[in-house]
Protein backbone atom coordinates (compact mmCIF):
# COMPACT_ATOMS: atom_id res chain seq x y z
CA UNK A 1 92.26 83.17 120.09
CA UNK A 2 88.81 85.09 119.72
CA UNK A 3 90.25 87.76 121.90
CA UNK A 4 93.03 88.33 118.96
CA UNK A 5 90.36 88.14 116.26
CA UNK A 6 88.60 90.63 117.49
CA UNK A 7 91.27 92.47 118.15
CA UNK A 8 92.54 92.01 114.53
CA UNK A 9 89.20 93.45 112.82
CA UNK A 10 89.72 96.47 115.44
CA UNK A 11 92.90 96.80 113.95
CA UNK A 12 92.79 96.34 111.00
CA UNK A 13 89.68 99.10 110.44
CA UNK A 14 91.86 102.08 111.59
CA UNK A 15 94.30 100.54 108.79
CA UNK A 16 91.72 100.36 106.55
CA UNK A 17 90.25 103.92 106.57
CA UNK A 18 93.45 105.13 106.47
CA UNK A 19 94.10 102.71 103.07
CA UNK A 20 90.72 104.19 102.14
CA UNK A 21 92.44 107.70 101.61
CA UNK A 22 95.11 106.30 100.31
CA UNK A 23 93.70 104.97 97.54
CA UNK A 24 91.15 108.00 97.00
CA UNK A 25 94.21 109.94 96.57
CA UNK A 26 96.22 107.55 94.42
CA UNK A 27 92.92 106.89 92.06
CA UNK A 28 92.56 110.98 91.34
CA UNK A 29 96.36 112.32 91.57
CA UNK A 30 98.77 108.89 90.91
CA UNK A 31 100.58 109.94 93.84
CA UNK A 32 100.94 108.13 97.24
CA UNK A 33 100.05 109.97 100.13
CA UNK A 34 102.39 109.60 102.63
CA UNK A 35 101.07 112.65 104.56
CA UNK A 36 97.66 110.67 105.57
CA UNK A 37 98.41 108.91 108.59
CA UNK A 38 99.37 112.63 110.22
CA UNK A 39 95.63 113.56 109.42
CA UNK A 40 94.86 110.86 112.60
CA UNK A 41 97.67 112.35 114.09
CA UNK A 42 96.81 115.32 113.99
CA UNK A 43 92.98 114.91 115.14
CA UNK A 44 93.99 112.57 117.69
CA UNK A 45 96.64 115.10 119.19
CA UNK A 46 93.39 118.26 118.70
CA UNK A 47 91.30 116.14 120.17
CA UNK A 48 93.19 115.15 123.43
CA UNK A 49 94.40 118.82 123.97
CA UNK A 50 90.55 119.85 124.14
CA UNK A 51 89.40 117.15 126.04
CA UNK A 52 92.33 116.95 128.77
CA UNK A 53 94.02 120.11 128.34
CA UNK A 54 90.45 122.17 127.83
CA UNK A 55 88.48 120.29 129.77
CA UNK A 56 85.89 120.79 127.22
CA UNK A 57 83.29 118.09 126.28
CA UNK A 58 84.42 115.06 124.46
CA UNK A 59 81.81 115.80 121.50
CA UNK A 60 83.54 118.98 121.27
CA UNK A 61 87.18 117.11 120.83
CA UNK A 62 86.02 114.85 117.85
CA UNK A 63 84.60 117.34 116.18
CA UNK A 64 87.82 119.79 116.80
CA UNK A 65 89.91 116.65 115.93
CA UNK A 66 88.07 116.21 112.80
CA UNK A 67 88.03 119.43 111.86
CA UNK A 68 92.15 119.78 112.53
CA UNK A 69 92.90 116.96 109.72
CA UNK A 70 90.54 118.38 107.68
CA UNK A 71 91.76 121.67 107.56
CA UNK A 72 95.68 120.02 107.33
CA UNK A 73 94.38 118.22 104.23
CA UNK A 74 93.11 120.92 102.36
CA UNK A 75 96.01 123.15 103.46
CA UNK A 76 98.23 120.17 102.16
CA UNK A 77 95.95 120.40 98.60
CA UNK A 78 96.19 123.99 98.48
CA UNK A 79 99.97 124.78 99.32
CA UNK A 80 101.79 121.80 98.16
CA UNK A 81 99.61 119.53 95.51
CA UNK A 82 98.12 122.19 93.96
CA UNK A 83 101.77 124.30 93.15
CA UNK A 84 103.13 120.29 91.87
CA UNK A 85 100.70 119.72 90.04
CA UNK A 86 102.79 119.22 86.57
CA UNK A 87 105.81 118.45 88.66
CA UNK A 88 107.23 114.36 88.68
CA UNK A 89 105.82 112.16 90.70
CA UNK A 90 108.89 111.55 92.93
CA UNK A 91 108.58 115.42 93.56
CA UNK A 92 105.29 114.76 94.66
CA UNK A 93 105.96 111.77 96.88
CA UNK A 94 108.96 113.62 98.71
CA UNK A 95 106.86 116.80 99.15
CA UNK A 96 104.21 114.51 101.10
CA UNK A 97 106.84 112.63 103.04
CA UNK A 98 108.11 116.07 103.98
CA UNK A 99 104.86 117.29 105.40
CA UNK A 100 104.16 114.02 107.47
CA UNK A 101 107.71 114.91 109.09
CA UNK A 102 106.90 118.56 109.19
CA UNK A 103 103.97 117.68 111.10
CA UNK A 104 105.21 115.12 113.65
CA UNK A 105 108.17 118.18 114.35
CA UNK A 106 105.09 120.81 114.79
CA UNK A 107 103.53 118.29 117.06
CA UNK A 108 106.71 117.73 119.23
CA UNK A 109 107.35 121.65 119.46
CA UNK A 110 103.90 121.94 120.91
CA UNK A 111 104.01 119.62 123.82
CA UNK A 112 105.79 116.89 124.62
CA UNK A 113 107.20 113.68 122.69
CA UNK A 114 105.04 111.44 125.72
CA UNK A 115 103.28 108.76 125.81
CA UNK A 116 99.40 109.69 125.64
CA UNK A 117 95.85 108.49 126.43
CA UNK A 118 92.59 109.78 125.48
CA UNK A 119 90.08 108.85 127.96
CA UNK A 120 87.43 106.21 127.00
CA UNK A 121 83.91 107.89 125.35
CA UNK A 122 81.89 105.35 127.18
CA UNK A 123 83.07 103.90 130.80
CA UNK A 124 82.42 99.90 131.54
CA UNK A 125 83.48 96.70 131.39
CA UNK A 126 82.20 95.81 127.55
CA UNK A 127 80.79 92.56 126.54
CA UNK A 128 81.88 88.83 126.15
CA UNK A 129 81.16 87.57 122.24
CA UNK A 130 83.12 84.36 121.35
CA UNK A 131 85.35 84.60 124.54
CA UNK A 132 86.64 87.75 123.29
CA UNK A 133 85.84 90.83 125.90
CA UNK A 134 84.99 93.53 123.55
CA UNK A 135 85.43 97.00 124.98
CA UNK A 136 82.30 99.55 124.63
CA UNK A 137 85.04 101.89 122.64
CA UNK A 138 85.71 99.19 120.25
CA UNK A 139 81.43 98.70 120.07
CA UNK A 140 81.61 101.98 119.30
CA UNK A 141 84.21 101.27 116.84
CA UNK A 142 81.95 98.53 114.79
CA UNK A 143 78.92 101.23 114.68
CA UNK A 144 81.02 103.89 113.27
CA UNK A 145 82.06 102.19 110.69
CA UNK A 146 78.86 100.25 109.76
CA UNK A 147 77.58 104.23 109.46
CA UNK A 148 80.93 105.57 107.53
CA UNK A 149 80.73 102.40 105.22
CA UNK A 150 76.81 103.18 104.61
CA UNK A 151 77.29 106.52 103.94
CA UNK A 152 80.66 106.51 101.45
CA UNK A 153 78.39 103.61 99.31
CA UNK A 154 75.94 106.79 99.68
CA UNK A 155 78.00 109.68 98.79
CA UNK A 156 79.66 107.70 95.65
CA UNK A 157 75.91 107.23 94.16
CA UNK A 158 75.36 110.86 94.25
CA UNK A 159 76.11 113.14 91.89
CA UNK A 160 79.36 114.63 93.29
CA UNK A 161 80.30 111.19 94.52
CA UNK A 162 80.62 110.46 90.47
CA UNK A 163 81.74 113.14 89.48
CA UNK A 164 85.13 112.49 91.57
CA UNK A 165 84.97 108.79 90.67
CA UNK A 166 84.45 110.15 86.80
CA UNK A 167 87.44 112.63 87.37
CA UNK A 168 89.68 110.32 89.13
CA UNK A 169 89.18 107.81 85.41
CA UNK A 170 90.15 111.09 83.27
CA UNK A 171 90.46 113.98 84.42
CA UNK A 172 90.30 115.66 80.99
CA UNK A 173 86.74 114.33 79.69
CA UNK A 174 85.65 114.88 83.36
CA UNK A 175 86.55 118.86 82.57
CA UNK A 176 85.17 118.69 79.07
CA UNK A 177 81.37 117.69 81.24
CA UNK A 178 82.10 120.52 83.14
CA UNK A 179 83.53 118.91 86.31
CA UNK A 180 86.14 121.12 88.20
CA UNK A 181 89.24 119.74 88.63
CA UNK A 182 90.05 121.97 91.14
CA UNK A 183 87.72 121.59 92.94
CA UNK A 184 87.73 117.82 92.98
CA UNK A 185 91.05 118.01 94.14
CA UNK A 186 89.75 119.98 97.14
CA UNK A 187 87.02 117.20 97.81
CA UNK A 188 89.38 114.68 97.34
CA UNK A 189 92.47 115.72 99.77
CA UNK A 190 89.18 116.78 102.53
CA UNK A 191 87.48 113.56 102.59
CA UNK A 192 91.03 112.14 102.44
CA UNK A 193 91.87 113.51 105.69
CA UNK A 194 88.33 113.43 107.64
CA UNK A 195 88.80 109.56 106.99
CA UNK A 196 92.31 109.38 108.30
CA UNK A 197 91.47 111.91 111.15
CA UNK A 198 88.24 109.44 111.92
CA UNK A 199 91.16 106.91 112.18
CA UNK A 200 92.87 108.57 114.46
CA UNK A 201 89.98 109.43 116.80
CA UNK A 202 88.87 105.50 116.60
CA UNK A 203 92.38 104.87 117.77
CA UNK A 204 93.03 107.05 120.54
CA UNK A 205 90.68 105.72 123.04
CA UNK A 206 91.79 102.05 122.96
CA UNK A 207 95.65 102.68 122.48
CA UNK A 208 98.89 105.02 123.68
CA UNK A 209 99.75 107.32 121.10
CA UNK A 210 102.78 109.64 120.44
CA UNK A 211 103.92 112.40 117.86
CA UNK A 212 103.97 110.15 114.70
CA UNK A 213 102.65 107.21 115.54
CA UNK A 214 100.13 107.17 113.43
CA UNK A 215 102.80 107.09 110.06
CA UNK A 216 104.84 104.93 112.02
CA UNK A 217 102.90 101.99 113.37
CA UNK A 218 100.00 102.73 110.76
CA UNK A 219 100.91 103.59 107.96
CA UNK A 220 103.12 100.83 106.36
CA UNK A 221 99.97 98.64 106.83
CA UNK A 222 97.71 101.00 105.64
CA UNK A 223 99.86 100.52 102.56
CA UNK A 224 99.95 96.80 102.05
CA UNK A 225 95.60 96.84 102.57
CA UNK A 226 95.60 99.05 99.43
CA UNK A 227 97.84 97.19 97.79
CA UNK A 228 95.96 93.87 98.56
CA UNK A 229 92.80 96.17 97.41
CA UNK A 230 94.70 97.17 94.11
CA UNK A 231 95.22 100.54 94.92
CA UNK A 232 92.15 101.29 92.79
CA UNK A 233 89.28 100.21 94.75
CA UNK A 234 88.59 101.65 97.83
CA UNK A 235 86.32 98.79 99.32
CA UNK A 236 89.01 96.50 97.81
CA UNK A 237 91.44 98.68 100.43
CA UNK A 238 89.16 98.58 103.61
CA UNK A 239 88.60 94.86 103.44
CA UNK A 240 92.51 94.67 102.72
CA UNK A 241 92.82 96.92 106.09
CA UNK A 242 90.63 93.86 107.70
CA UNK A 243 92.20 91.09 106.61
CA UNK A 244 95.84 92.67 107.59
CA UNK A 245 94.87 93.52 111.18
CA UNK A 246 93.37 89.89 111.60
CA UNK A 247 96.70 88.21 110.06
CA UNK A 248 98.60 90.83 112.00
CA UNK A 249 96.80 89.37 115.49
CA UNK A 250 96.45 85.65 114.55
CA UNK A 251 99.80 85.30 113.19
CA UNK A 252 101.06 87.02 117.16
CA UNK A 253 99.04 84.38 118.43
CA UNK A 254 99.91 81.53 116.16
CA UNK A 255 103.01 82.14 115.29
CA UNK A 256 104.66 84.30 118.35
CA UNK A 257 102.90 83.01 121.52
CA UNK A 258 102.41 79.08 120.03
CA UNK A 259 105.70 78.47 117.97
CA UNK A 260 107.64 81.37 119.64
CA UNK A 261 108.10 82.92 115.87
CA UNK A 262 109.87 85.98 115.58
CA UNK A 263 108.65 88.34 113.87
CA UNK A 264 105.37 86.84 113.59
CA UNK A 265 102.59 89.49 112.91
CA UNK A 266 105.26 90.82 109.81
CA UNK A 267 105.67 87.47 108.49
CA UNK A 268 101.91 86.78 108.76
CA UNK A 269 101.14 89.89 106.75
CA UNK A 270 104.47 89.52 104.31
CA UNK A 271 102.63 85.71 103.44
CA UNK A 272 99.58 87.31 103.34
CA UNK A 273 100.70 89.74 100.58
CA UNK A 274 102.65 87.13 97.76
CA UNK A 275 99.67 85.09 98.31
CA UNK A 276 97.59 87.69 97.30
CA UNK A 277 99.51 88.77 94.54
CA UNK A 278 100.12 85.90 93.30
CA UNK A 279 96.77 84.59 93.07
CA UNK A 280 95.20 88.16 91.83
CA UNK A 281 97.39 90.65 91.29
CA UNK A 282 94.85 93.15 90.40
CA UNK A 283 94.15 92.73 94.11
CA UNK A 284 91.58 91.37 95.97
CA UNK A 285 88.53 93.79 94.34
CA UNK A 286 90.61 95.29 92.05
CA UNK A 287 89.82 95.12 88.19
CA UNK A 288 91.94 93.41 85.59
CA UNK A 289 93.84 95.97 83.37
């Protein structure tokens, strides 16, 4: 059972800095982002074709990989967001669901729709905590984040951090303090897609991937962790990412291997989500309206 826990927290961080985005998205444009698990894929797909395909060092891969979804997000901002700005909503949301598909084609038409996987950063045979063997990628995995968590409390203390949280409250007061929207926007769709590209690197190493399987296997759950955060805060939406990757796992092992449930790791999360909303449906850091 501590094997799945552990496995579930794994999890359920990928799903949680991709629910991050998400919601730093939905907080400054009131538009989902369907478009941000293809930020992971694309860095994860960057990275493996410098690493493998290159041969180059595997530094030089995250840092390509990361530097891929960046450039894809603020191509996304520039070329799509930006033009829709006064469009509706649902124009917006189609748009976005078009370039996630657009991207997963591109992806195809450059090499092949196979089964991947990146090489580990570290080689060994991890560590035992609570009879759970924990990999050295997934150690790797818990220090990355403890530094991306420290440094997003960081960045939203500074004065550009507030200046998008001020802008993301109202956009229009934020303009009349001098606060670029456009350029907000910018900030916004970058850091959107370094986190879901940091996602994507986090999860190549310790999994097989294939064109799109970051919006396919990811992405719904990204979903329901911002919705358990309230889709307004965004460590409401990471600790939403945690608690669905550990419901995910337990309710496999519960559920699936104990009772022989089908379905189990769905149903787990589905219960997971009334309960939730039932209870506080501002979500679980979320602020009453």
């Amino acid at each position: 059972m501590g094997a799945f826990f552990a496995l579930g927290i794994f999890q359920g961080a990928v799903y949680g800095l991709l629910a991050v985005g998400i919601v730093l998205v939905y907080k400054a444009k009131r538009v989902f982002n369907f478009a941000q698990g293809e930020f992971g894929g694309v860095a994860a797909f960057a990275a493996f074709y410098l690493v493998v395909n290159l041969g180059l060092p595997y530094w030089t891969g995250i840092l390509g990989g990361l530097a891929a979804a960046v450039a894809m997000g603020l191509a996304v901002e520039r070329v799509i967001v930006r033009p829709l700005e006064s469009a509706s909503r649902t124009i917006m949301l189609v748009a976005l669901v078009g370039v996630a598909l657009f991207t997963i084609a591109i992806i195809v038409l450059l090499g092949q729709p196979v089964p991947r996987v990146m090489p580990p950063l570290v080689e060994g045979s991890g560590v035992n905590i609570l009879g759970a063997g924990i990999l050295p990628q997934q150690l790797i995995l818990l220090a990355v984040l403890a530094v991306l968590a420290a440094a997003m409390a960081w960045f939203f203390k500074t004065d550009l951090g507030l200046a998008v949280l001020a802008s993301s409250q109202d956009t229009r007061a934020a303009q009349v303090v001098g606060i670029s929207p456009v350029a907000i926007s910018r900030l916004v769709w970058g850091m959107a897609a370094l986190l879901g590209g940091i996602a994507g690197l986090l999860y190549a190493p310790v999994g097989i991937f294939t064109p799109g399987f970051m919006t396919l296997t990811m992405l719904v759950p990204a979903f329901a962790a911002a919705v358990l955060g309230g889709m307004t805060s965004l460590p409401g939406a990471f600790v939403g990412g945690i608690a669905i990757g550990v419901v995910q796992n337990l309710g496999i092992y519960l559920l699936g291997q104990q009772l022989k449930v089908p379905g189990a790791a769905e149903l787990g999360v589905f219960a997971l989500l009334m309960l939730v909303l039932l209870i506080r449906p501002q979500g679980l850091l979320g602020k009453e309206a």
